[in-house]
N, C-alpha and C. Protein backbone atom coordinates (compact mmCIF):
# COMPACT_ATOMS: atom_id res chain seq x y z
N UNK A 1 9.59 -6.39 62.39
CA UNK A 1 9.15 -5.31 61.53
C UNK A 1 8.63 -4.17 62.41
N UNK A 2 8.90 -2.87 62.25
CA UNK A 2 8.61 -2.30 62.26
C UNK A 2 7.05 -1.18 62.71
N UNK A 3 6.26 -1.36 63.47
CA UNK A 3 4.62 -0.74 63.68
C UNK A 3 4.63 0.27 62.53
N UNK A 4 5.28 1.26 61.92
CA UNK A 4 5.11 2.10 60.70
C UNK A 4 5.44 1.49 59.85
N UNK A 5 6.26 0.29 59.36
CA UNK A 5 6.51 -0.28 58.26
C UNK A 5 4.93 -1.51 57.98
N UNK A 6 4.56 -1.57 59.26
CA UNK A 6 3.92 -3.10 59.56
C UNK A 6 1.96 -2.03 59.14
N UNK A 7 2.01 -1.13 59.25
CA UNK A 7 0.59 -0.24 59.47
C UNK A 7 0.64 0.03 57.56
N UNK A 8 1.91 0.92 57.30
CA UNK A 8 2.03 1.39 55.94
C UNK A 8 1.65 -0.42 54.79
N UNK A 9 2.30 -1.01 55.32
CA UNK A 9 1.75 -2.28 54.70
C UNK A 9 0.54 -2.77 54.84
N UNK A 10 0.01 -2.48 55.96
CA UNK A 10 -1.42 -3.34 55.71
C UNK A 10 -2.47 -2.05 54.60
N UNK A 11 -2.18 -0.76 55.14
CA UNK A 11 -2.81 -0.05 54.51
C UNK A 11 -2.85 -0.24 53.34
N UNK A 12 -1.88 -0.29 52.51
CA UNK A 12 -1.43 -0.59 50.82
C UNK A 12 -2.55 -2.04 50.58
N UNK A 13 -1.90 -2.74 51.29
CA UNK A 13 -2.96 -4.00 51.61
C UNK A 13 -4.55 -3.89 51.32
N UNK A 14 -5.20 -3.25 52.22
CA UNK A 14 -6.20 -2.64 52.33
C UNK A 14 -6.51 -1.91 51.09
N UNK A 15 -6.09 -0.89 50.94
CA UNK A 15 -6.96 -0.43 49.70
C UNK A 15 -6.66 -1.42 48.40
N UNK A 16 -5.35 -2.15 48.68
CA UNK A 16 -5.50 -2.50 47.14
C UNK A 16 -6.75 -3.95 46.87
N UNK A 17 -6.98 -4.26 48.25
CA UNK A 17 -7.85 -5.42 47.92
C UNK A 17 -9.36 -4.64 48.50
N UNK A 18 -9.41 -3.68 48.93
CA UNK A 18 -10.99 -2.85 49.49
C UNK A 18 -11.05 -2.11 47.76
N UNK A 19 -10.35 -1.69 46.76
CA UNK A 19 -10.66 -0.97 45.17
C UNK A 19 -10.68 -2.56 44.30
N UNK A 20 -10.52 -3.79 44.75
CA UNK A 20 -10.58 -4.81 44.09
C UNK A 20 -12.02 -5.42 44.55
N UNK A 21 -12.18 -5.29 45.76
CA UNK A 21 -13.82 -5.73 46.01
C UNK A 21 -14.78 -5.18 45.44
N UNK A 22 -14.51 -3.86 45.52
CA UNK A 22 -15.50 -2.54 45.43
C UNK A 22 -15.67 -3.07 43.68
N UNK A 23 -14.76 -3.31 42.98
CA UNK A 23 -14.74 -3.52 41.04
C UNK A 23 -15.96 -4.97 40.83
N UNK A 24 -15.40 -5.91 41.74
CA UNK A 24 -16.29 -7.08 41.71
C UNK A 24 -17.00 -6.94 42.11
N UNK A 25 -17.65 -6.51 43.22
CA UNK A 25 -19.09 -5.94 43.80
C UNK A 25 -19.95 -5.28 42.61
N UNK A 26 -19.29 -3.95 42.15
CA UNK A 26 -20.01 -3.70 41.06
C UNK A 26 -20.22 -4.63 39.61
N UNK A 27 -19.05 -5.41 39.57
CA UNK A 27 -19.92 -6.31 38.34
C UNK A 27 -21.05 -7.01 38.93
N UNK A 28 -20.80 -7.24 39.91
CA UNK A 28 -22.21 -8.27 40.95
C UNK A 28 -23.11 -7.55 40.91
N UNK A 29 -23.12 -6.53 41.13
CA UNK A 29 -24.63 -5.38 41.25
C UNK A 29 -25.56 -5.36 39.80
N UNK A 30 -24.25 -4.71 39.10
CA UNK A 30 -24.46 -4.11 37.76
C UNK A 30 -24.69 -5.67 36.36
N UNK A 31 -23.91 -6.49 36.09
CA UNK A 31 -23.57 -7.41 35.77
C UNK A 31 -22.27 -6.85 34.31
N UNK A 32 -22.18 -7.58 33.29
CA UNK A 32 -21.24 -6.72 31.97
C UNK A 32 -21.51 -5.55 31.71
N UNK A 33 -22.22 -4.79 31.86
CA UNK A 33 -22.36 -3.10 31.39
C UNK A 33 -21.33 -2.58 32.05
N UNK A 34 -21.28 -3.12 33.70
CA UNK A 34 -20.38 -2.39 34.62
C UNK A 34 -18.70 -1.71 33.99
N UNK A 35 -18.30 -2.51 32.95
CA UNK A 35 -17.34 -2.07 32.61
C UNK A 35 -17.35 -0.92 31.41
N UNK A 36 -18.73 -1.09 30.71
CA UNK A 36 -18.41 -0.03 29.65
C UNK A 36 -18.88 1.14 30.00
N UNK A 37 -19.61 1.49 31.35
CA UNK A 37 -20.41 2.94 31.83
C UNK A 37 -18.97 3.24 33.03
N UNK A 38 -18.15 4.12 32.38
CA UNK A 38 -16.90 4.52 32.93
C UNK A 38 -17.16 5.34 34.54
N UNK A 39 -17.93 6.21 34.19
CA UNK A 39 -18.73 6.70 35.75
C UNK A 39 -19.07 5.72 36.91
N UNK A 40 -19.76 4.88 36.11
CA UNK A 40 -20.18 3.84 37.30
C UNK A 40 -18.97 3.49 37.70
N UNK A 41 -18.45 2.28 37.06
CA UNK A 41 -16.90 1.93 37.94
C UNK A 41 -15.99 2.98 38.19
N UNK A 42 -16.12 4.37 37.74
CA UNK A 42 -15.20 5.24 38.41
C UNK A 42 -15.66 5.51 40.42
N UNK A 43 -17.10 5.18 40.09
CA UNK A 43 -17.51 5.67 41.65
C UNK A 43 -17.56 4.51 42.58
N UNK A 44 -17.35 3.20 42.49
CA UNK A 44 -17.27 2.15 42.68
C UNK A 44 -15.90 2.22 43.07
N UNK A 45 -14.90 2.19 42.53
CA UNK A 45 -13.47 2.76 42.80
C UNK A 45 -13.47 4.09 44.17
N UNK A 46 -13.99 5.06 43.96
CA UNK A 46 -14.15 5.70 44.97
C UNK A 46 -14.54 4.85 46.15
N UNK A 47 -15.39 4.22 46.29
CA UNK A 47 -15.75 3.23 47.28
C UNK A 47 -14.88 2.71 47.85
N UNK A 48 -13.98 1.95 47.11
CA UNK A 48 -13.09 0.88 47.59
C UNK A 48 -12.18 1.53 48.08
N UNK A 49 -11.74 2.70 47.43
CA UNK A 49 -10.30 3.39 48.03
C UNK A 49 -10.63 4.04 49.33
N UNK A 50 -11.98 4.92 49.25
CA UNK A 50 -11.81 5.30 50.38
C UNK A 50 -12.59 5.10 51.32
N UNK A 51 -13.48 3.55 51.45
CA UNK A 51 -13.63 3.15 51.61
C UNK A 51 -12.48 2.09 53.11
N UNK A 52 -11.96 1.43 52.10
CA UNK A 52 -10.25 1.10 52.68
C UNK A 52 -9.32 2.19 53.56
N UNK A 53 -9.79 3.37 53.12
CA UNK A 53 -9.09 3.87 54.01
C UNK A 53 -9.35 4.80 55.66
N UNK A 54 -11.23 4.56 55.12
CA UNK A 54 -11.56 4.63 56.67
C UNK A 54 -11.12 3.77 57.10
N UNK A 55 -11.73 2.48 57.08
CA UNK A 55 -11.37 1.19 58.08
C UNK A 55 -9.80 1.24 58.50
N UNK A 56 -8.77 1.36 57.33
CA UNK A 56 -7.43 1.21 57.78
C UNK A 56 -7.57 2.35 58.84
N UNK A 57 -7.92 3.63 58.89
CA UNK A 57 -8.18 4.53 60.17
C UNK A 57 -8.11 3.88 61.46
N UNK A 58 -9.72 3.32 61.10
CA UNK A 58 -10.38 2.67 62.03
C UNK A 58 -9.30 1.91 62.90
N UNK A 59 -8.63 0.68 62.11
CA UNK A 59 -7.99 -0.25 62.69
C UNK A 59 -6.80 -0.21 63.37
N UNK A 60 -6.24 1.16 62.33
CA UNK A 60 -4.69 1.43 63.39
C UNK A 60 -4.41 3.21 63.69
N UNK A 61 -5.90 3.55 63.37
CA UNK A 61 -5.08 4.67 64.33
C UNK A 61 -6.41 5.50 65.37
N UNK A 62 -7.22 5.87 64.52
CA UNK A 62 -8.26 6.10 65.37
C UNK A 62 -9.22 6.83 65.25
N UNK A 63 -10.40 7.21 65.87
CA UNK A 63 -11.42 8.44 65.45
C UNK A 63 -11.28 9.52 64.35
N UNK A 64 -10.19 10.36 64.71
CA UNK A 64 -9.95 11.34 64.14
C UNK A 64 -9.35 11.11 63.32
N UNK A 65 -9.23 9.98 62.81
CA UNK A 65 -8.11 10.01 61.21
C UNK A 65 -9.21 9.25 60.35
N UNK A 66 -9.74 8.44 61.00
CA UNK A 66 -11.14 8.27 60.53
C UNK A 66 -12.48 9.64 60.18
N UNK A 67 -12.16 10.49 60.11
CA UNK A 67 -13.29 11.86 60.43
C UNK A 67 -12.62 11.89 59.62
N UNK A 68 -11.14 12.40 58.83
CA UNK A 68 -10.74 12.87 58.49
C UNK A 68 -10.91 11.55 57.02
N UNK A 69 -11.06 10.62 57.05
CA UNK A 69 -10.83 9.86 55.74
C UNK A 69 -12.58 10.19 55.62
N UNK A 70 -13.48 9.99 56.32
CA UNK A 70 -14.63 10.60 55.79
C UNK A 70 -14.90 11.51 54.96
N UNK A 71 -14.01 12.90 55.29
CA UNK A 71 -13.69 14.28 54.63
C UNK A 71 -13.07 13.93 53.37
N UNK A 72 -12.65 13.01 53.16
CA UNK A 72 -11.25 12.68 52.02
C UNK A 72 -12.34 11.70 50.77
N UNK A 73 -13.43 10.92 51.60
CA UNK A 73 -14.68 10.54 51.04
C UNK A 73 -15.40 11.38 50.16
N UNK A 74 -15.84 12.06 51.42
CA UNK A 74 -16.68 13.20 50.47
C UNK A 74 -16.31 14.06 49.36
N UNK A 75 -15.01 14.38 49.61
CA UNK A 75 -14.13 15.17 48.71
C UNK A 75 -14.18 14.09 47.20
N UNK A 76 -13.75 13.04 47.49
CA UNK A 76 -13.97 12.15 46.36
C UNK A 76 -15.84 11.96 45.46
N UNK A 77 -16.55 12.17 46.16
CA UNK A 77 -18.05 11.98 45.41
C UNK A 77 -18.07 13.54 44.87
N UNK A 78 -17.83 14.96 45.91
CA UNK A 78 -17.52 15.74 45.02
C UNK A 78 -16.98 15.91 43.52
N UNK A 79 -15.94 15.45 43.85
CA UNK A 79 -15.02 15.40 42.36
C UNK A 79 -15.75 15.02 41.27
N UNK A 80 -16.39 13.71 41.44
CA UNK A 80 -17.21 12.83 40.65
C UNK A 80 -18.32 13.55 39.94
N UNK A 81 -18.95 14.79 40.81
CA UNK A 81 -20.25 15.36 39.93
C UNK A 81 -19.78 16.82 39.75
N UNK A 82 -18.54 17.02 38.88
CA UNK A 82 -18.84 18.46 38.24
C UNK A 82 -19.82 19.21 37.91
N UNK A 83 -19.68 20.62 37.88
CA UNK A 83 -19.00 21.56 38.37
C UNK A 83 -19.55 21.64 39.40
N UNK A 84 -18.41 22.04 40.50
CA UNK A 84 -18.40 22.54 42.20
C UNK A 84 -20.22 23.11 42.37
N UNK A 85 -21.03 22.89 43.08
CA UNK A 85 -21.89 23.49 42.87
C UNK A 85 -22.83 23.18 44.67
N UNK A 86 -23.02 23.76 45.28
CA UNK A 86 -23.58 23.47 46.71
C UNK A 86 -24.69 22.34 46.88
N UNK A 87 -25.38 21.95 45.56
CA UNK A 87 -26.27 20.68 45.50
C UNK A 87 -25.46 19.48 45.53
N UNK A 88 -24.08 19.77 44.63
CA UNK A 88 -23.11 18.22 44.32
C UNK A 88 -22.77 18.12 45.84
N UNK A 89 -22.19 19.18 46.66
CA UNK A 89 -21.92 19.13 47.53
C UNK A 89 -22.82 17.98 49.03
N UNK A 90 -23.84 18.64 48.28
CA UNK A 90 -25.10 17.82 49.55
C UNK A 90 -24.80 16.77 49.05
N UNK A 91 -25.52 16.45 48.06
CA UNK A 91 -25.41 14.91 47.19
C UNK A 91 -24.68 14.42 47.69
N UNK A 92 -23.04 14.45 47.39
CA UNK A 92 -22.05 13.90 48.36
C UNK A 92 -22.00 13.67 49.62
N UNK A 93 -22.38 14.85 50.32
CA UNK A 93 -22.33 14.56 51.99
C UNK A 93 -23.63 13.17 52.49
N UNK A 94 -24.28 13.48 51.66
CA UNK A 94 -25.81 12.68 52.03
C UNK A 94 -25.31 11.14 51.72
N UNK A 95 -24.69 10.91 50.60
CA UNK A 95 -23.86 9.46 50.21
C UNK A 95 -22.89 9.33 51.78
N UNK A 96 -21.73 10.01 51.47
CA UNK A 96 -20.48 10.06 52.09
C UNK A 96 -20.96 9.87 53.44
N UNK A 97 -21.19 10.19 54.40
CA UNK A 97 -21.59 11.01 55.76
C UNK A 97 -22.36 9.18 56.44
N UNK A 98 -23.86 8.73 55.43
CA UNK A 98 -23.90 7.39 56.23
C UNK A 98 -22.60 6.31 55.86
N UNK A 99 -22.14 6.23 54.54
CA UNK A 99 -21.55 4.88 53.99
C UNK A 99 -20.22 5.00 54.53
N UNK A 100 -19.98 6.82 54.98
CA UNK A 100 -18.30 6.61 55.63
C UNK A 100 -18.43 5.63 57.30
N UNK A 101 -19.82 6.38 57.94
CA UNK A 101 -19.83 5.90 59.29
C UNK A 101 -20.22 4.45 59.31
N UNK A 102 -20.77 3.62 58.24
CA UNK A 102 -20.59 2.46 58.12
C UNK A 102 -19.27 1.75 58.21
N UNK A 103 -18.37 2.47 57.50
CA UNK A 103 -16.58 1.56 57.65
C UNK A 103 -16.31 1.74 58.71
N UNK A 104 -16.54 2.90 59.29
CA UNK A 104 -15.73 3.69 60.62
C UNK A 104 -16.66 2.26 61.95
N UNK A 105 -17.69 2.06 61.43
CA UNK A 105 -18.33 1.13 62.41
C UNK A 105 -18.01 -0.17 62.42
N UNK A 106 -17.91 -0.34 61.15
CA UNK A 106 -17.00 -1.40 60.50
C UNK A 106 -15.53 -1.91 61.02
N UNK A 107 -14.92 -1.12 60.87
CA UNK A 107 -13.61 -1.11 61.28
C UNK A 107 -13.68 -1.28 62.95
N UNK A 108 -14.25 -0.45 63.86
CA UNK A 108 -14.09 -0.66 65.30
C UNK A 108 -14.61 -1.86 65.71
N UNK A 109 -15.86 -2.35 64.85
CA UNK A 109 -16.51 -3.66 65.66
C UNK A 109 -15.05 -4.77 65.14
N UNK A 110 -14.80 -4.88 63.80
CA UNK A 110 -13.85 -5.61 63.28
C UNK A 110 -12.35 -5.90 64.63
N UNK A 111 -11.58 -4.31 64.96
CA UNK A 111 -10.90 -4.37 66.17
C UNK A 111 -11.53 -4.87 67.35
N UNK A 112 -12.74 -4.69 67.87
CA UNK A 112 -13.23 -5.09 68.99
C UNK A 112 -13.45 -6.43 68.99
N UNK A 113 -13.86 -7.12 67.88
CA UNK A 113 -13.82 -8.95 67.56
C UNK A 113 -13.00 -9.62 67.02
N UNK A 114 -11.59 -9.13 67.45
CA UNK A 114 -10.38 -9.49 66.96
C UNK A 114 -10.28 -10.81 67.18
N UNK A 115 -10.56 -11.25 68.16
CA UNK A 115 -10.08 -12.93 68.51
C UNK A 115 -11.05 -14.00 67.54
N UNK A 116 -12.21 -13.34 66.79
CA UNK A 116 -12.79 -14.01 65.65
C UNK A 116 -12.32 -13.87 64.78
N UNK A 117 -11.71 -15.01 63.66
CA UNK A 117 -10.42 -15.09 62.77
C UNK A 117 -11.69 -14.51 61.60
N UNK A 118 -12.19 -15.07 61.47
CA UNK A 118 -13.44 -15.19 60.12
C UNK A 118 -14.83 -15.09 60.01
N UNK A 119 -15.76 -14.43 59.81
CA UNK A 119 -16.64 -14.49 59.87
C UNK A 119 -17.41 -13.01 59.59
N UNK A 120 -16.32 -11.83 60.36
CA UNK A 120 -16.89 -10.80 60.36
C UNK A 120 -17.42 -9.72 58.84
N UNK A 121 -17.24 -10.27 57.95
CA UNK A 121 -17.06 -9.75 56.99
C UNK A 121 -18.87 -9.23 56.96
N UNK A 122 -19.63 -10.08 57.64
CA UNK A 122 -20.91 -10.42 57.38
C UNK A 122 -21.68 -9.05 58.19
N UNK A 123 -20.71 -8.86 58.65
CA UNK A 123 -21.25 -7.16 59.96
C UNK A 123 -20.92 -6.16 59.11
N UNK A 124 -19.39 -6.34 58.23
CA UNK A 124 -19.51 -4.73 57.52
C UNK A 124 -20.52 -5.25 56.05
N UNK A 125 -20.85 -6.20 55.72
CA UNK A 125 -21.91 -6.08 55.20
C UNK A 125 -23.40 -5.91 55.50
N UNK A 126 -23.45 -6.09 56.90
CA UNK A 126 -24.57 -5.72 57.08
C UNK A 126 -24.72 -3.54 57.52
N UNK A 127 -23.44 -2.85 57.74
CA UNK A 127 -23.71 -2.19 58.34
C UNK A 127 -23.44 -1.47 56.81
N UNK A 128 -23.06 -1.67 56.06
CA UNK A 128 -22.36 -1.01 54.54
C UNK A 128 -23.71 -0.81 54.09
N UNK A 129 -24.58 -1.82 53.93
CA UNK A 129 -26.04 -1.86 53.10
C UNK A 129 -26.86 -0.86 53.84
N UNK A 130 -26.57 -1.39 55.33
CA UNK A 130 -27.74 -0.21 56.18
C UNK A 130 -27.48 1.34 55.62
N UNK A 131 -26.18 1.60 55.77
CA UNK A 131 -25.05 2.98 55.11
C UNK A 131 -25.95 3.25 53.56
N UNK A 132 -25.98 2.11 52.59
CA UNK A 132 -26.40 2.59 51.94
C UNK A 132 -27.72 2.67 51.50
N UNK A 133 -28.53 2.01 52.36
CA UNK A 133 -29.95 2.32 52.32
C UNK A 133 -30.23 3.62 52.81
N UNK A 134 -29.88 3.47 53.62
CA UNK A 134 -29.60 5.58 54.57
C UNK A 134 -29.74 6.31 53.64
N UNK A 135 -28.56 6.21 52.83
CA UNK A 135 -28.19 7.25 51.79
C UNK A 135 -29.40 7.49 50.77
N UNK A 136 -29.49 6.40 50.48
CA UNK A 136 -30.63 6.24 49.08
C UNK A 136 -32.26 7.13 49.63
N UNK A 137 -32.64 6.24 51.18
CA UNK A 137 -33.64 7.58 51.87
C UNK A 137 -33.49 9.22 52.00
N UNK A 138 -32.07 9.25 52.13
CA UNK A 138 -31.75 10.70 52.51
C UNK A 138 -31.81 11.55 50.82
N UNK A 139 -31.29 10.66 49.40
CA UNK A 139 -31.50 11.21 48.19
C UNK A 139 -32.89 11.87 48.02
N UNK A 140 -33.90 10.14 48.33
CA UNK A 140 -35.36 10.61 47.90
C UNK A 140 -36.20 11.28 48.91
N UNK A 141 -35.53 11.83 50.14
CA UNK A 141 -36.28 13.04 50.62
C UNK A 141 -35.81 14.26 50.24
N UNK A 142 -34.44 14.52 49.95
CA UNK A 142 -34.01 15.50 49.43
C UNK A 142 -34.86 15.84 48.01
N UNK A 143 -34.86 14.97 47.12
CA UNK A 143 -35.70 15.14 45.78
C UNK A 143 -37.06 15.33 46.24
N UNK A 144 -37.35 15.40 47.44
CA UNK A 144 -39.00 15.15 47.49
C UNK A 144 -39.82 14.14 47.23
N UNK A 145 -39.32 12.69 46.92
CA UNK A 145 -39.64 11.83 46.09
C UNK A 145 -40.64 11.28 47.20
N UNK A 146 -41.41 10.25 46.14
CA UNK A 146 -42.19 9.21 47.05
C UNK A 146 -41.10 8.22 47.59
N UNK A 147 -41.56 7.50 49.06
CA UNK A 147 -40.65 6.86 49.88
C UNK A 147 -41.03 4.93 49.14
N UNK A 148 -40.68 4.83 47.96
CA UNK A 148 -40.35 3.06 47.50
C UNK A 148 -39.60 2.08 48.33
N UNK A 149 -40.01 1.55 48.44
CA UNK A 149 -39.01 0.39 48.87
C UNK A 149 -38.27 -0.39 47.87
N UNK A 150 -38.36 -0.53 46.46
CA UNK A 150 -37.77 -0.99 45.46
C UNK A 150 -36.34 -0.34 45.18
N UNK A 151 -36.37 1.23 45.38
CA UNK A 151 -34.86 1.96 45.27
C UNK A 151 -34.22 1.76 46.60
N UNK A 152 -35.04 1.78 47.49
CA UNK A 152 -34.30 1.64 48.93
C UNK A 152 -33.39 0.19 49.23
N UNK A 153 -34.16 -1.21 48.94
CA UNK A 153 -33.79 -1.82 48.79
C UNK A 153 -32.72 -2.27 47.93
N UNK A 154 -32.89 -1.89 46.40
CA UNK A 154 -31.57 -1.82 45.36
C UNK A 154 -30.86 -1.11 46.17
N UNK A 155 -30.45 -0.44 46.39
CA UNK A 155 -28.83 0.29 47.28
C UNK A 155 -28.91 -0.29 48.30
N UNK A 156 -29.34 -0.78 49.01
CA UNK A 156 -29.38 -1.58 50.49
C UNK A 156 -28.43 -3.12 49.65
N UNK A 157 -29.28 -3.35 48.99
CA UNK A 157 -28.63 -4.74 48.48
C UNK A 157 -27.01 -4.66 48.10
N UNK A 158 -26.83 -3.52 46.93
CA UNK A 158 -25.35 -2.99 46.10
C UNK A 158 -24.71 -2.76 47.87
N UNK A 159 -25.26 -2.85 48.29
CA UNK A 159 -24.68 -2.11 50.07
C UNK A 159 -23.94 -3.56 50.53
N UNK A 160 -25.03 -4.36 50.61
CA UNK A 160 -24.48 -5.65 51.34
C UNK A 160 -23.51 -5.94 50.54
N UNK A 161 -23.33 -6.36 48.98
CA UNK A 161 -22.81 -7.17 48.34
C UNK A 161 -21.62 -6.10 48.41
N UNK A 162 -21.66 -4.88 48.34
CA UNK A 162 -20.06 -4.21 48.52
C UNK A 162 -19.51 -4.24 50.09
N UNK A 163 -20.31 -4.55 51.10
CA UNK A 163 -19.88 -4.67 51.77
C UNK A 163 -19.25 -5.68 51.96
N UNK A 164 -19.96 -6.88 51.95
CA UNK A 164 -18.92 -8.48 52.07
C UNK A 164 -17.93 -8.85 51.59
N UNK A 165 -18.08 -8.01 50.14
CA UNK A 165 -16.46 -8.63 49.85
C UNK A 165 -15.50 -7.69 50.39
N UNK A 166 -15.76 -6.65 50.57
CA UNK A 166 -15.05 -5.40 50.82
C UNK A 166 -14.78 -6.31 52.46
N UNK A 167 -15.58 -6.88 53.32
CA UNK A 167 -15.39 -7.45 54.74
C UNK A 167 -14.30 -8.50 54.51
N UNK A 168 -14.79 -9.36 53.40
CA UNK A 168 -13.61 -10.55 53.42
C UNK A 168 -12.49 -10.26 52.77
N UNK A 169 -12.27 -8.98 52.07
CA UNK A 169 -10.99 -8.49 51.85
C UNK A 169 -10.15 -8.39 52.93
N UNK A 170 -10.76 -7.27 53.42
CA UNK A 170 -10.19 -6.77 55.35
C UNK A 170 -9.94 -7.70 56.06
N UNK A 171 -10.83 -8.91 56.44
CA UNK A 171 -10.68 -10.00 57.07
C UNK A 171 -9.23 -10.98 56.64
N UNK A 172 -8.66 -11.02 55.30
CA UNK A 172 -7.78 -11.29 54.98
C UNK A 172 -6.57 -10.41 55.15
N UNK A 173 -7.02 -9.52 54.91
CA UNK A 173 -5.58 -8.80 55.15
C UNK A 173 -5.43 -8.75 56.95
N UNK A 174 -6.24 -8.49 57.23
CA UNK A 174 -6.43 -8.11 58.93
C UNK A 174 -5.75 -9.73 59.30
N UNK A 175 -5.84 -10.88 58.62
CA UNK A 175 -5.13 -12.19 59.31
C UNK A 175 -3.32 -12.22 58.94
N UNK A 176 -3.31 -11.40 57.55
CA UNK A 176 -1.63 -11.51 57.30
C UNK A 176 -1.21 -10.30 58.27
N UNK A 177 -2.27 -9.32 58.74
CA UNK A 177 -1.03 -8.60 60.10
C UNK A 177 -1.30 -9.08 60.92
N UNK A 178 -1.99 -10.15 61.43
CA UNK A 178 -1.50 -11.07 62.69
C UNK A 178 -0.49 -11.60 62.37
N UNK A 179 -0.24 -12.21 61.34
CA UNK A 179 0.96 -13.06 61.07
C UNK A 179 1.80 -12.10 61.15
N UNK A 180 1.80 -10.86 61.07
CA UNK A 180 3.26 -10.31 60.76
C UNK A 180 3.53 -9.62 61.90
N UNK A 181 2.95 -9.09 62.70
CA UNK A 181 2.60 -8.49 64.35
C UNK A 181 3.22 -9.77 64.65
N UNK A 182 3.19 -11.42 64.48
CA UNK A 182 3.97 -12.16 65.24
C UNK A 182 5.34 -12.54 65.18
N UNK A 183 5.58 -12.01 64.19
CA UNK A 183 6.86 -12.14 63.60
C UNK A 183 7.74 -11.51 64.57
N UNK A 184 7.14 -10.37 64.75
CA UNK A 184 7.97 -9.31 65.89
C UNK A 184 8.56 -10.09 67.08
């Protein structure tokens, strides 16, 4: 096979099981509501897709396509809070900006511990939660808010739990392109 046939496949790969974690994560967070508050799982979806598509960056091509799926991030939380307005904008970057450099960290440690078949899922969950504890601090200084540890922690937690499965997605797919890298 092919390195562009063998990359375009894992990618497809990737997001379709990184927008399938990201759905179950949020019923895990949220529990049955998750499906009838359309926003919520619409931004949860954002997660997973582009989400999936830093790391696929990450894994087969590199920095700068990774920067660039960050940009493709943010552009997505934009969308999410109509109308265009320079606050939605922050909002987004302040989300986008830690939880993208979480995958992007994600993804390189994942390549760099390649010869560990299983396990890693437990690092982009730990670095996803850190991502989104970040974020949740960077909201409530922006609002001016008092600094809780109860909100910090809730998104730290929705952090881990989207991160792990979102890790043992990757971790699976990342083992069927070994198998298929051997095929070659």
């Amino acid at each position: 096979m092919k390195k562009n046939t063998r990359e375009t496949l894992l990618t497809i790969l990737y997001i379709l099981l990184g927008i399938g974690a990201a759905v179950l994560a949020g019923y895990w967070v949220i529990g049955r509501p998750f499906f009838r508050h359309g926003s919520i799982l619409v931004r949860f979806l954002v997660v997973g897709f582009s989400g999936s598509l830093v790391y696929a960056a990450a894994r087969l091509r590199g920095l700068g396509y990774c920067i660039m799926m960050i940009v493709l991030m943010f552009l997505g939380q934009v969308a999410l809070d109509p109308p265009l307005r320079a606050e939605s904008a922050i909002i987004a970057a302040l989300w986008a900006l830690p939880v993208g450099i979480a995958f992007t960290a994600s993804g390189f440690t994942f390549k760099s511990l390649e010869r560990i078949p299983i396990g890693k899922f437990i690092i982009m969950a730990l670095f996803v939660g850190l991502g989104y504890g970040i974020g949740m601090v960077a909201f409530l200084i922006r609002a001016h808010a008092a600094l809780h540890l109860a909100p910090v922690l809730r998104q730290t937690v929705a952090g881990l739990k989207v991160g792990a499965l979102m890790g043992l997605g990757m971790e699976i797919v990342d083992l069927v392109g070994k198998a298929l890298k051997g095929q070659d």
